[in-house]
Protein backbone atom coordinates (compact mmCIF):
# COMPACT_ATOMS: atom_id res chain seq x y z
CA UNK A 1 -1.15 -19.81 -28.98
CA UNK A 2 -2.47 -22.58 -26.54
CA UNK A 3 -1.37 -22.11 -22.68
CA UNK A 4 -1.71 -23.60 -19.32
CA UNK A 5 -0.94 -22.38 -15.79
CA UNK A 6 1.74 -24.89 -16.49
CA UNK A 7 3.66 -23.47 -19.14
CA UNK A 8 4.68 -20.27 -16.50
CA UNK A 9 5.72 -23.10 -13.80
CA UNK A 10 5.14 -24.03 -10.18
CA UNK A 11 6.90 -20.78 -8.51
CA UNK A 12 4.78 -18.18 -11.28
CA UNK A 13 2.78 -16.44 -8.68
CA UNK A 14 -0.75 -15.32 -9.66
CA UNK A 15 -2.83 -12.78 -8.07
CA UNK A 16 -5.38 -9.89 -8.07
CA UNK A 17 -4.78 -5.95 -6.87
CA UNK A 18 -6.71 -3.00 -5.44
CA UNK A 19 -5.40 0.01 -3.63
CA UNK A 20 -6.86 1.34 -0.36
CA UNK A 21 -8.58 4.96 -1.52
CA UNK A 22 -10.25 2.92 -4.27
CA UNK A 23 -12.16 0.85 -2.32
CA UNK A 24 -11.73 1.30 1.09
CA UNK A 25 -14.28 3.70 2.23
CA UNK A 26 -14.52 4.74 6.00
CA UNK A 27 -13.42 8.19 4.70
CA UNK A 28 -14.29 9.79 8.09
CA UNK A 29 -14.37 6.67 10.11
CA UNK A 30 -12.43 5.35 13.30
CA UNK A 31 -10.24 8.13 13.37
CA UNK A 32 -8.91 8.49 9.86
CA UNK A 33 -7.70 11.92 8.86
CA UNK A 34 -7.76 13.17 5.38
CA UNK A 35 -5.90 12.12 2.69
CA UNK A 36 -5.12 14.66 -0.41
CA UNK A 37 -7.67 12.86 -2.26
CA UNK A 38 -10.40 13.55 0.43
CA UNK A 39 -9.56 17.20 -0.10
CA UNK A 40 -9.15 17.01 -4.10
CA UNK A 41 -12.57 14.92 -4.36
CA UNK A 42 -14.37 18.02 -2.63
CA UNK A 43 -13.14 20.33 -5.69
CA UNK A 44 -16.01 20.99 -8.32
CA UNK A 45 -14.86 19.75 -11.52
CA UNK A 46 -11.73 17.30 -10.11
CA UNK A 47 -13.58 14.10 -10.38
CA UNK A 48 -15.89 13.21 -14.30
CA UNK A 49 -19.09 12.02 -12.73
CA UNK A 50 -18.57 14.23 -9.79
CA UNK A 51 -18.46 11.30 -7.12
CA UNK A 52 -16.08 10.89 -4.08
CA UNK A 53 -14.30 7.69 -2.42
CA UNK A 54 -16.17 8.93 0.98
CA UNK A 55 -18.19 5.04 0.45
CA UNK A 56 -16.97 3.41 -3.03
CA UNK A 57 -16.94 -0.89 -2.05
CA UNK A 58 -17.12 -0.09 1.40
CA UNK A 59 -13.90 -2.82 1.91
CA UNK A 60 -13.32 -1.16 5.13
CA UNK A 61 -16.64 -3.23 6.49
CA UNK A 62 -16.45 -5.54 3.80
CA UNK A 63 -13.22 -6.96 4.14
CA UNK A 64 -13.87 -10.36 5.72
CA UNK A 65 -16.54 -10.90 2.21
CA UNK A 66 -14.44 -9.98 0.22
CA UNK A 67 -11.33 -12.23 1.10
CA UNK A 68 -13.05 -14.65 1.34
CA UNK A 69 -14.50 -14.20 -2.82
CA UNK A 70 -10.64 -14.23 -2.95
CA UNK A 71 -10.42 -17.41 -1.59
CA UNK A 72 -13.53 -18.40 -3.66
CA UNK A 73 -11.66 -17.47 -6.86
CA UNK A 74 -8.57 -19.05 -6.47
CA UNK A 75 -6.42 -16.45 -5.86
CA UNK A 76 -3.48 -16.95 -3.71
CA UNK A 77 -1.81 -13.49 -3.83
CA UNK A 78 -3.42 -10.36 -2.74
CA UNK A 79 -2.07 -6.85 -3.42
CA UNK A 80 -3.39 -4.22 -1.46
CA UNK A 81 -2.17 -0.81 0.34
CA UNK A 82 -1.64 0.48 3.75
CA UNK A 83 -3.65 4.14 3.94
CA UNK A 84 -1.56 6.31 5.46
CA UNK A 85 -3.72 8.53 6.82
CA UNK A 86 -5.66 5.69 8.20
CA UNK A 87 -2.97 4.74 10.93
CA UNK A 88 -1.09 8.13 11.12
CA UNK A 89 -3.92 10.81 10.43
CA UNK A 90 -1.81 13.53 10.80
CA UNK A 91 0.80 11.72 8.74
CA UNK A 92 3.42 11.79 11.71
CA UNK A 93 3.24 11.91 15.23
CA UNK A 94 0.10 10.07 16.54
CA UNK A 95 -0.74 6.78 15.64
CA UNK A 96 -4.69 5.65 15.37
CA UNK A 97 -4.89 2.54 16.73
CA UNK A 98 -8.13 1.39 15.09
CA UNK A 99 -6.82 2.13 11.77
CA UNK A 100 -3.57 -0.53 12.97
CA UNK A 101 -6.35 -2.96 14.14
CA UNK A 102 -7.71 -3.09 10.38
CA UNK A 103 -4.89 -3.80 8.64
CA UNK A 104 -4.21 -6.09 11.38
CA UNK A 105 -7.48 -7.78 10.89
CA UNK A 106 -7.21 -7.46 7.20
CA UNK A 107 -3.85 -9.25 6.88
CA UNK A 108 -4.91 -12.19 9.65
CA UNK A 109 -7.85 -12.70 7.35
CA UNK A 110 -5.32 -12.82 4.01
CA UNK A 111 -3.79 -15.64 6.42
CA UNK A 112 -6.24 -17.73 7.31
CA UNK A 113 -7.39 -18.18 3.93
CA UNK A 114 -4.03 -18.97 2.91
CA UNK A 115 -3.85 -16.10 0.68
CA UNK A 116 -0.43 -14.14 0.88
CA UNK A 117 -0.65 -10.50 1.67
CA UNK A 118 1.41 -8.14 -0.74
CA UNK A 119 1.51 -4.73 0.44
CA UNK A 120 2.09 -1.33 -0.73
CA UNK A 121 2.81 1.05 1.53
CA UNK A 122 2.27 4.17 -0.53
CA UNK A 123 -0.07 4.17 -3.49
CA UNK A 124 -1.04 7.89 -3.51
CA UNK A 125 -3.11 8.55 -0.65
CA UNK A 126 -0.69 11.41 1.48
CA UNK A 127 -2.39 12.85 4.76
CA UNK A 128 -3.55 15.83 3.82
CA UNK A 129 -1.47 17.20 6.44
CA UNK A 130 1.38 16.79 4.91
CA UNK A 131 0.34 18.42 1.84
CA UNK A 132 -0.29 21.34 3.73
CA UNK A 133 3.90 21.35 4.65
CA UNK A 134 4.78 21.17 1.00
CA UNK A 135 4.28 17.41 0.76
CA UNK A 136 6.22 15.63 -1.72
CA UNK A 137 7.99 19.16 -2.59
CA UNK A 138 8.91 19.23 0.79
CA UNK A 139 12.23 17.55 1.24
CA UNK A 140 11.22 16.85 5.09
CA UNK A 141 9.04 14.10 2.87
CA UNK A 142 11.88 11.76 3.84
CA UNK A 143 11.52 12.34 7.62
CA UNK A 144 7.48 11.76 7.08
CA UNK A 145 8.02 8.67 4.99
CA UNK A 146 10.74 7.24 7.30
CA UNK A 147 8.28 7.32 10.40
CA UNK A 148 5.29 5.69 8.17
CA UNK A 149 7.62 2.73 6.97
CA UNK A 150 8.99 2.14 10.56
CA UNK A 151 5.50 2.02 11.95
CA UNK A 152 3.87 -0.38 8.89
CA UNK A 153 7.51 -2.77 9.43
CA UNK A 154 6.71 -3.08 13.23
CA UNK A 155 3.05 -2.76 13.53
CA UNK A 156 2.73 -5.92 10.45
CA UNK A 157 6.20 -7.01 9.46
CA UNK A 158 5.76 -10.18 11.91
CA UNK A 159 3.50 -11.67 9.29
CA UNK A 160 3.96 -9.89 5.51
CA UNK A 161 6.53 -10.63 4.01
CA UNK A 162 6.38 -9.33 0.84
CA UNK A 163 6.48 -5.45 0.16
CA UNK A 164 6.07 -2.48 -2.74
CA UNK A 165 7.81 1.25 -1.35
CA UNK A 166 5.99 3.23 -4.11
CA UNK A 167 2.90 2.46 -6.36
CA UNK A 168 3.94 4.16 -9.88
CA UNK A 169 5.85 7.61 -8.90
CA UNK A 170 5.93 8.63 -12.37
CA UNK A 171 2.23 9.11 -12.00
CA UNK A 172 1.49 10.51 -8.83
CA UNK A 173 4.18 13.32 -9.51
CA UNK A 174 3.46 13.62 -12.97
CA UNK A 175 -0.25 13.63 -12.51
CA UNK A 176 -0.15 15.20 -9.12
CA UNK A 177 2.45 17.62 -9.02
CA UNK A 178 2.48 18.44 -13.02
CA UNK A 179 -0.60 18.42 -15.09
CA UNK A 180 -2.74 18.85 -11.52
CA UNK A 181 -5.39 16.44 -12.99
CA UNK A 182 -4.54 14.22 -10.31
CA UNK A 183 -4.47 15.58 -6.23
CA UNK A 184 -3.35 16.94 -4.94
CA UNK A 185 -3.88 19.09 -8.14
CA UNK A 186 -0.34 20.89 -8.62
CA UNK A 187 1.11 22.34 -11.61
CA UNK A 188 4.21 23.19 -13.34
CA UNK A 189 8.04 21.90 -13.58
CA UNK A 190 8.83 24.27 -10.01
CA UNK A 191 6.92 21.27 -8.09
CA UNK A 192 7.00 18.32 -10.25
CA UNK A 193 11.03 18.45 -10.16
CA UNK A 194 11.24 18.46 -6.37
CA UNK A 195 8.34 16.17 -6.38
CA UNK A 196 10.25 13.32 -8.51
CA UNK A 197 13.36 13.72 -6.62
CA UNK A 198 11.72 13.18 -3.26
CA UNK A 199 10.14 10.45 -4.28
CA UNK A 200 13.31 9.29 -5.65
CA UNK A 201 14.96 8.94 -2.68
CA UNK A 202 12.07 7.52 -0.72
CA UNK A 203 11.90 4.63 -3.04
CA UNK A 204 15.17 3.55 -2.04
CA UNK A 205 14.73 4.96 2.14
CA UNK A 206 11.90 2.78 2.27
CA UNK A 207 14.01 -0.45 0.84
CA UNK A 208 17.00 0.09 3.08
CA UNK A 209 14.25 0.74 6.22
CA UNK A 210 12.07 -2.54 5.32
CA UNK A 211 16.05 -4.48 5.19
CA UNK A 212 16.79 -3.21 8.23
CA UNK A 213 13.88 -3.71 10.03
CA UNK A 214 12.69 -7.10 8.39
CA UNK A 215 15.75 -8.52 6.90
CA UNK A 216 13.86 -11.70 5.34
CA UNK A 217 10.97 -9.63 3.73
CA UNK A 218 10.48 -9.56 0.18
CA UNK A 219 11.12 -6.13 -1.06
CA UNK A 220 9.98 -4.37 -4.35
CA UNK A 221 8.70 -1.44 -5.61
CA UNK A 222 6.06 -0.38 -8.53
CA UNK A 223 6.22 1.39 -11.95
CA UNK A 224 3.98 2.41 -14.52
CA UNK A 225 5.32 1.67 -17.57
CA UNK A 226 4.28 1.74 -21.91
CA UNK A 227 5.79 1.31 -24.89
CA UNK A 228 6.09 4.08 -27.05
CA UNK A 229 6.58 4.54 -30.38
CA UNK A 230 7.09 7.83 -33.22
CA UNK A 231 3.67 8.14 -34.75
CA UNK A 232 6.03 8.49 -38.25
CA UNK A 233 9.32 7.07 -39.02
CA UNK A 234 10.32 10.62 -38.77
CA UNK A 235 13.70 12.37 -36.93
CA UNK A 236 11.88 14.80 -34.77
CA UNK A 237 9.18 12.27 -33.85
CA UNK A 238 11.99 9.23 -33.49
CA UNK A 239 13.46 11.79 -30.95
CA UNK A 240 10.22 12.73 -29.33
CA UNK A 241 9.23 9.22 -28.81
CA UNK A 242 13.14 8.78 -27.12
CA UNK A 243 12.05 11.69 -24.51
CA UNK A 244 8.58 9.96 -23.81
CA UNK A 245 10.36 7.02 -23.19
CA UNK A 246 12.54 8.54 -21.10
CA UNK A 247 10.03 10.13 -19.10
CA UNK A 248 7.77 7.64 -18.54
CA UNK A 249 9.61 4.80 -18.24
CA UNK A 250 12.97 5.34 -17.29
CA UNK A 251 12.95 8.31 -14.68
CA UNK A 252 12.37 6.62 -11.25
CA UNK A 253 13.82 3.26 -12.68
CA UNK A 254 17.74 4.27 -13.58
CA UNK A 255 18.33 5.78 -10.09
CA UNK A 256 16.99 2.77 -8.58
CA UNK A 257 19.35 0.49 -10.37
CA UNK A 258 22.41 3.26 -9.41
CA UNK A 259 22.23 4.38 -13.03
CA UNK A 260 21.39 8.46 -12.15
CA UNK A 261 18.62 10.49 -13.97
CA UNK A 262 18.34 10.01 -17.77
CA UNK A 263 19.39 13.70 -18.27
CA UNK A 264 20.68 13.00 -21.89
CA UNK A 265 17.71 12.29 -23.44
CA UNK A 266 15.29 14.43 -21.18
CA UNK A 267 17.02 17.36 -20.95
CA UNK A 268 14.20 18.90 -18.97
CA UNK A 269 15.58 16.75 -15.77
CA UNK A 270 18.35 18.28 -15.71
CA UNK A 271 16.48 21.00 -13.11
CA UNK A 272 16.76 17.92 -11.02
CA UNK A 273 20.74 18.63 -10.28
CA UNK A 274 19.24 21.91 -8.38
CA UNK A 275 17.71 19.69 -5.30
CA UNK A 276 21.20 16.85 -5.08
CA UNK A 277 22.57 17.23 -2.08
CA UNK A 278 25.32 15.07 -0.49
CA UNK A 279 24.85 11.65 -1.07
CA UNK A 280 21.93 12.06 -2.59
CA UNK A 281 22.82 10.21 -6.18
CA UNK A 282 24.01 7.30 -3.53
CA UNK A 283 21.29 7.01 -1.79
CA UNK A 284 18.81 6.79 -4.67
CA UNK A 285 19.58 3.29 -5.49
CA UNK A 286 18.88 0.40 -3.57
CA UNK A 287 19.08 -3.50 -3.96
CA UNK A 288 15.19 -4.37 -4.87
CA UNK A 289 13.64 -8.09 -4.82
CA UNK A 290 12.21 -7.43 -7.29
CA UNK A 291 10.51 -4.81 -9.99
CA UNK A 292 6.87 -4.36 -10.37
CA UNK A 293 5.66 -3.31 -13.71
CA UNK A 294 2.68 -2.40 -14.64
CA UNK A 295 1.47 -2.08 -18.20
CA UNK A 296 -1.74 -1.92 -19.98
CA UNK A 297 -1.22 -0.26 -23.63
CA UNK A 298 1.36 1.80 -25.63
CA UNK A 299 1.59 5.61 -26.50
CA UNK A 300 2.24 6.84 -30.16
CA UNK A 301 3.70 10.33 -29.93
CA UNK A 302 4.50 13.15 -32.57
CA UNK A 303 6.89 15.92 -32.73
CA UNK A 304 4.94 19.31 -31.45
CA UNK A 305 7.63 22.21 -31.06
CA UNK A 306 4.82 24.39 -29.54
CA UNK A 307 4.43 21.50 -26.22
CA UNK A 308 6.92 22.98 -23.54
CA UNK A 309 9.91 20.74 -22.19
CA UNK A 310 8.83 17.52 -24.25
CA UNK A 311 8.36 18.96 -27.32
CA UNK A 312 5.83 16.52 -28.52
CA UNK A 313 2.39 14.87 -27.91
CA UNK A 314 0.82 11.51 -27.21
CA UNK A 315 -1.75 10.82 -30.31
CA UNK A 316 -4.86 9.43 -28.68
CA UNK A 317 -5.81 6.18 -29.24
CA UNK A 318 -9.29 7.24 -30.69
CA UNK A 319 -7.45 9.36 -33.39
CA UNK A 320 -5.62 5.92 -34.70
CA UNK A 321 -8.59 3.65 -35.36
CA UNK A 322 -7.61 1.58 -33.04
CA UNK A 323 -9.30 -1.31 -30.68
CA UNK A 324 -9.59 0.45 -27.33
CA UNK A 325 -10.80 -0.08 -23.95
CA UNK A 326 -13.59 2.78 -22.30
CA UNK A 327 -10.88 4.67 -20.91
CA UNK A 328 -9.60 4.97 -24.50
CA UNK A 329 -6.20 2.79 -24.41
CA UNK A 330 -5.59 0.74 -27.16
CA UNK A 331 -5.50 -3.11 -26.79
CA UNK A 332 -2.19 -3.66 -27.47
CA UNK A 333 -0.65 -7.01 -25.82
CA UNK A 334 2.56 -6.85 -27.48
CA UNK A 335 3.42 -3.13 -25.31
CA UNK A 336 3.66 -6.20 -22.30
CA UNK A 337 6.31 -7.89 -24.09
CA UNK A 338 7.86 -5.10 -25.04
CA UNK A 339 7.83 -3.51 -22.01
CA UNK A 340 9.14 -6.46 -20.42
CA UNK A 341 12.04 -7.06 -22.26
CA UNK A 342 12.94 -3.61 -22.57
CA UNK A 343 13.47 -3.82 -18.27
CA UNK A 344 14.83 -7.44 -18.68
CA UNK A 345 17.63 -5.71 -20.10
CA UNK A 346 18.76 -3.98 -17.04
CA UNK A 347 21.38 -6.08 -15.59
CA UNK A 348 20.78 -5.39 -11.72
CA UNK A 349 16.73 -6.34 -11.90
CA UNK A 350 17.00 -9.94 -9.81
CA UNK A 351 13.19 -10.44 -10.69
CA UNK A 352 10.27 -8.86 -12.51
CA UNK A 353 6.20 -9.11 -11.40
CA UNK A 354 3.40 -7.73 -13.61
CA UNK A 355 1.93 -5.92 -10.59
CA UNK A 356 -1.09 -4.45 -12.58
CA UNK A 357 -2.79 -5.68 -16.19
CA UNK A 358 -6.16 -5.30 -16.74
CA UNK A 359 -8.91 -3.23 -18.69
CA UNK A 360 -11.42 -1.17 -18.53
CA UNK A 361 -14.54 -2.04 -20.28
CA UNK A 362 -18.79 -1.19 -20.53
CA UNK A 363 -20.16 -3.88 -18.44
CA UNK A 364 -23.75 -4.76 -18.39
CA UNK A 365 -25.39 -6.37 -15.78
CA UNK A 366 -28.07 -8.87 -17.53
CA UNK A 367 -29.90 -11.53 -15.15
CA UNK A 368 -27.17 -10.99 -12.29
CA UNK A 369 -24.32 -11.64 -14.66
CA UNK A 370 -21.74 -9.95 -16.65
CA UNK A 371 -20.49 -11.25 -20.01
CA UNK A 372 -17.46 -9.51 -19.91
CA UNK A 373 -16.11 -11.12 -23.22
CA UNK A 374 -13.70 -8.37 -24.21
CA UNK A 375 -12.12 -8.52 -20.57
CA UNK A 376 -11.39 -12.32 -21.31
CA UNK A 377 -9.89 -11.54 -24.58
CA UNK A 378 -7.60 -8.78 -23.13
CA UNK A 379 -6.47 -10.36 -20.27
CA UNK A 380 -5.60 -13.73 -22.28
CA UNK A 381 -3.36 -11.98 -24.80
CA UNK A 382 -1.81 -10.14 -22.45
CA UNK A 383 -1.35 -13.33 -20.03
CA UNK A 384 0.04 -14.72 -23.36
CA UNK A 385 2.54 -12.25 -24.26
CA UNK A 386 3.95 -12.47 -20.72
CA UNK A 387 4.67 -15.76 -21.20
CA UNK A 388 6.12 -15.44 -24.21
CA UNK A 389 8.36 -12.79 -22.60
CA UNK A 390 9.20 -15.38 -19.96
CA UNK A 391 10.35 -18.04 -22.63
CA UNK A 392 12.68 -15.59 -24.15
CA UNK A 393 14.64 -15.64 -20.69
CA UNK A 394 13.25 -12.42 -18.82
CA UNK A 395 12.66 -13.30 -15.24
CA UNK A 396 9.15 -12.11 -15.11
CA UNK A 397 8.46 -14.25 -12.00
CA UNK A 398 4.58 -13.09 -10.87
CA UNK A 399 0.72 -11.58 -12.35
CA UNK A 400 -1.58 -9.28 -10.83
CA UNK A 401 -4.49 -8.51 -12.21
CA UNK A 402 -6.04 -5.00 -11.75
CA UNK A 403 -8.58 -4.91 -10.28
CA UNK A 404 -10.24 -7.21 -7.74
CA UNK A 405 -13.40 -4.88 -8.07
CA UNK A 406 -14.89 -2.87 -9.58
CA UNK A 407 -14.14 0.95 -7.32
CA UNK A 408 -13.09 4.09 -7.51
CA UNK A 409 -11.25 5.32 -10.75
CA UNK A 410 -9.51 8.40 -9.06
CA UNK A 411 -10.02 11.52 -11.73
CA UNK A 412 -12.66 9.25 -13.71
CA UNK A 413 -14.81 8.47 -10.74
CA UNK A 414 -16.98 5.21 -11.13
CA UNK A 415 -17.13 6.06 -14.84
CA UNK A 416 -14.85 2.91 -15.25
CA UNK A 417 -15.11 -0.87 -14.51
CA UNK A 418 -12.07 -2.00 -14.39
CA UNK A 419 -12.70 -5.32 -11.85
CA UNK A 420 -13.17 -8.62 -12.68
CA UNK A 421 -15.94 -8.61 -9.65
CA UNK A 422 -18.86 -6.25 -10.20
CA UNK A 423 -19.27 -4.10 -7.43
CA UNK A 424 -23.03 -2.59 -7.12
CA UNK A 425 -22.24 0.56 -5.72
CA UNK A 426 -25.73 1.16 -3.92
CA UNK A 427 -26.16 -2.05 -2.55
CA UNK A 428 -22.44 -3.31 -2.26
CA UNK A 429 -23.27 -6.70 -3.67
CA UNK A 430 -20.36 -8.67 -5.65
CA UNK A 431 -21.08 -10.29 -8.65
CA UNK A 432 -18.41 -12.58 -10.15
CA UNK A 433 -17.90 -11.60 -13.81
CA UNK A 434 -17.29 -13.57 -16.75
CA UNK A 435 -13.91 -12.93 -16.40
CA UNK A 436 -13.59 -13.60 -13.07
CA UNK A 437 -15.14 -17.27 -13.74
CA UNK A 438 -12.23 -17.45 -16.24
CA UNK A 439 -9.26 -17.00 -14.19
CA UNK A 440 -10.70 -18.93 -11.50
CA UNK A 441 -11.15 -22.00 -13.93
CA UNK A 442 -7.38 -21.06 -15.26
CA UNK A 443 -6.21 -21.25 -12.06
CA UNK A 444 -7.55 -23.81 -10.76
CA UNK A 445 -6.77 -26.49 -13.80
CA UNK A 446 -3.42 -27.00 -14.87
CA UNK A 447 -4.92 -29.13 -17.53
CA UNK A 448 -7.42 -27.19 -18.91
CA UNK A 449 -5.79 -25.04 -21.92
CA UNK A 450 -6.96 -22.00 -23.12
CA UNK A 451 -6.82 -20.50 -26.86
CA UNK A 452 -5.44 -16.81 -26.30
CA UNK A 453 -5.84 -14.49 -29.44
CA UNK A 454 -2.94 -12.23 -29.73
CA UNK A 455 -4.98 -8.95 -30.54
């Protein structure tokens, strides 16, 4: 199919993503205090190539640059997180000023570029401190993340406008609190229940504490989401593939929207009931702006009685003969449509955003340049099948690409490249990729059309 910049209209917002731990740096600098990824980093074996974030793109001191290769690209929309740790090391109590006045400076710099600051305020960096009290097991995590939101509203509500409560929940308590492949390394249903129903209600705490405190703002919040289907036109796999679905995609969603926990078809959240207290179910939804989604492939899954709670298994990519990226997800454009008319369906979503899209690939650096040709590919078909979404009436309103750079790939390390700037990690230069050159050009020329193969 043939598409402009055009074709998604004049109010389509385009833009380009990182999150603070990725590419930050300043680990131990101006009064930061550890985050649970600090800690988890330090454990032999948590991280594939070993590394830590203690450096990675060095944004921290970079940040002026690298707004600025923003501005250089085109980009008008900027996604990045608040650290938490950064401005409250201890997670509550005192604030570091220095970590306020970079964010401060970060955002004025967003500004005077003319480049619109979108900010998530937690995208899984807790003080470390915190973890220590239970974290998000701890139902006192309300109390912590109420004091966090109140201080990012008044510290820079007076210039963003536009806000995510929670970067992908489903992952950082699944991951985190779960499987323990993720910090802050946790296993087992005993902490990933309390876990998702904490973070629950903090999706909607920080939404009615953003409303209250900046009643104009823009207010959203972030899932991960892919579309599954049975590996075999099967019963027991049709039904596994209903749990998955479930699970990934529907368990932090539903309460938002006032719907309650999908119990019925993931019977293992029913533990959930065990941590409701008054008001709880009421206080899990709240009114969002909008809903970022954030897709980049499906999941197949089989029936497997002998998998506890799901009874069933996601069947790799690499066991389907099927195009995939280095971190072994297919290429699969039409899991974007999918996934976005599956949540178009829910009647109380006022507006969608593709908050994250992008792909991991094997970049080479030849003669200071990177022909990222696979990147372009996956990023056009993708771009396409959003649009294609958007002409069968969902009100997908926004895309993000992930990532701005190249940086830190939490449990992979800098084993992946998912940016569409090279980062050299030893000498911190950027290098504009292929792909980068592409969306600047699509951006920047509503006239210009682009040919966008569909797989």
């Amino acid at each position: 199919m043939i598409y402009s910049i055009e074709d998604f209209g004049e109010d389509f917002l385009w833009g380009v993503s990182t999150a603070a731990y990725q590419i930050e740096g300043g680990a131990y600098n101006n009064g930061k205090g550890d985050s649970i990824w600090d800690k988890f980093v330090r454990v032999k074996g948590s991280v594939k190539d070993g590394s830590t974030a203690e450096i990675t793109c060095n944004h921290h001191e970079h940040y002026n640059s690298d707004i600025q290769l923003i501005d250089q690209l085109g980009v008008s929309n900027y996604r990045f997180s608040i650290a938490w740790s950064r401005i409250l090391p201890g997670g509550i109590g005192r604030t570091n000023q220095e970590g306020i006045d970079f964010y401060n400076k970060l955002i004025d710099t967003c500004l005077e570029h003319g480049i619109r600051p979108w900010v998530t305020l937690y995208h899984w960096d807790l003080p470390q401190a915190l973890e220590d009290k239970g974290g998000w097991t701890n139902r006192e995590m309300l109390n912590w993340f109420e004091e966090f939101v109140i201080l990012c509203a008044r510290e820079f509500g007076d210039r963003v406008k536009d806000w995510m409560i929670l970067n992908e929940p489903m992952v950082f308590t699944g991951a985190g609190y779960f499987l323990g492949y993720h910090a802050p390394g946790k296993r087992g249903l005993n902490n990933f229940i309390p876990a998702v129903h904490h973070a629950t209600l903090c999706q909607s705490l920080g939404g009615r504490i953003l409303r209250g405190e900046l009643p104009e703002s823009n207010i959203g919040t972030t899932f991960s989401c892919s579309h599954i289907e049975p590996y075999r036109e099967l019963e027991d796999d049709i039904l596994t593939a209903k749990r998955f679905d479930a699970l990934l995609n529907r368990l932090f969603i539903e309460p938002a929207l006032g719907l309650g926990y999908p119990m019925d078809d993931l019977p293992m959240s029913q533990r959930i009931e065990n941590y409701i207290e008054q008001n709880d179910e009421s206080n899990m939804a709240f009114d969002f702006d909008f809903i970022g989604l954030q897709n980049y492939t499906r999941e197949v899954v089989k029936h497997n009685w002998l998998i506890p709670y799901l009874n069933g298994q996601i069947v790799n990519a690499d066991k389907r003969n099927v195009l995939t990226t280095t971190m072994n997800w297919e290429v699969y454009p039409q899991s974007i449509y999918n996934i976005l008319k599956k949540f178009g369906k829910y009647e109380n979503i006022k507006k969608i955003i593709v908050t994250e899209n992008g792909a991991a690939f094997d970049d080479q650096l030849v003669d200071n340049r990177i022909k990222d040709n696979n990147r372009i590919l996956y990023l056009q078909s993708y771009i396409n099948e959003v649009l294609k979404a958007k002409k069968a009436g969902v009100k997908v309103g926004g895309y993000f690409i992930w990532s701005l750079l190249d940086n830190f790939e939490w449990a992979e390390g800098y084993t992946q490249r998912f940016g569409i700037v090279y980062t050299d990690y030893k000498t911190q230069q950027r290098i504009i990729k292929d792909s980068g050159h592409w969306y600047s050009r699509f951006l920047s020329s509503a006239k210009v059309r682009y040919f966008a193969q569909a797989g």
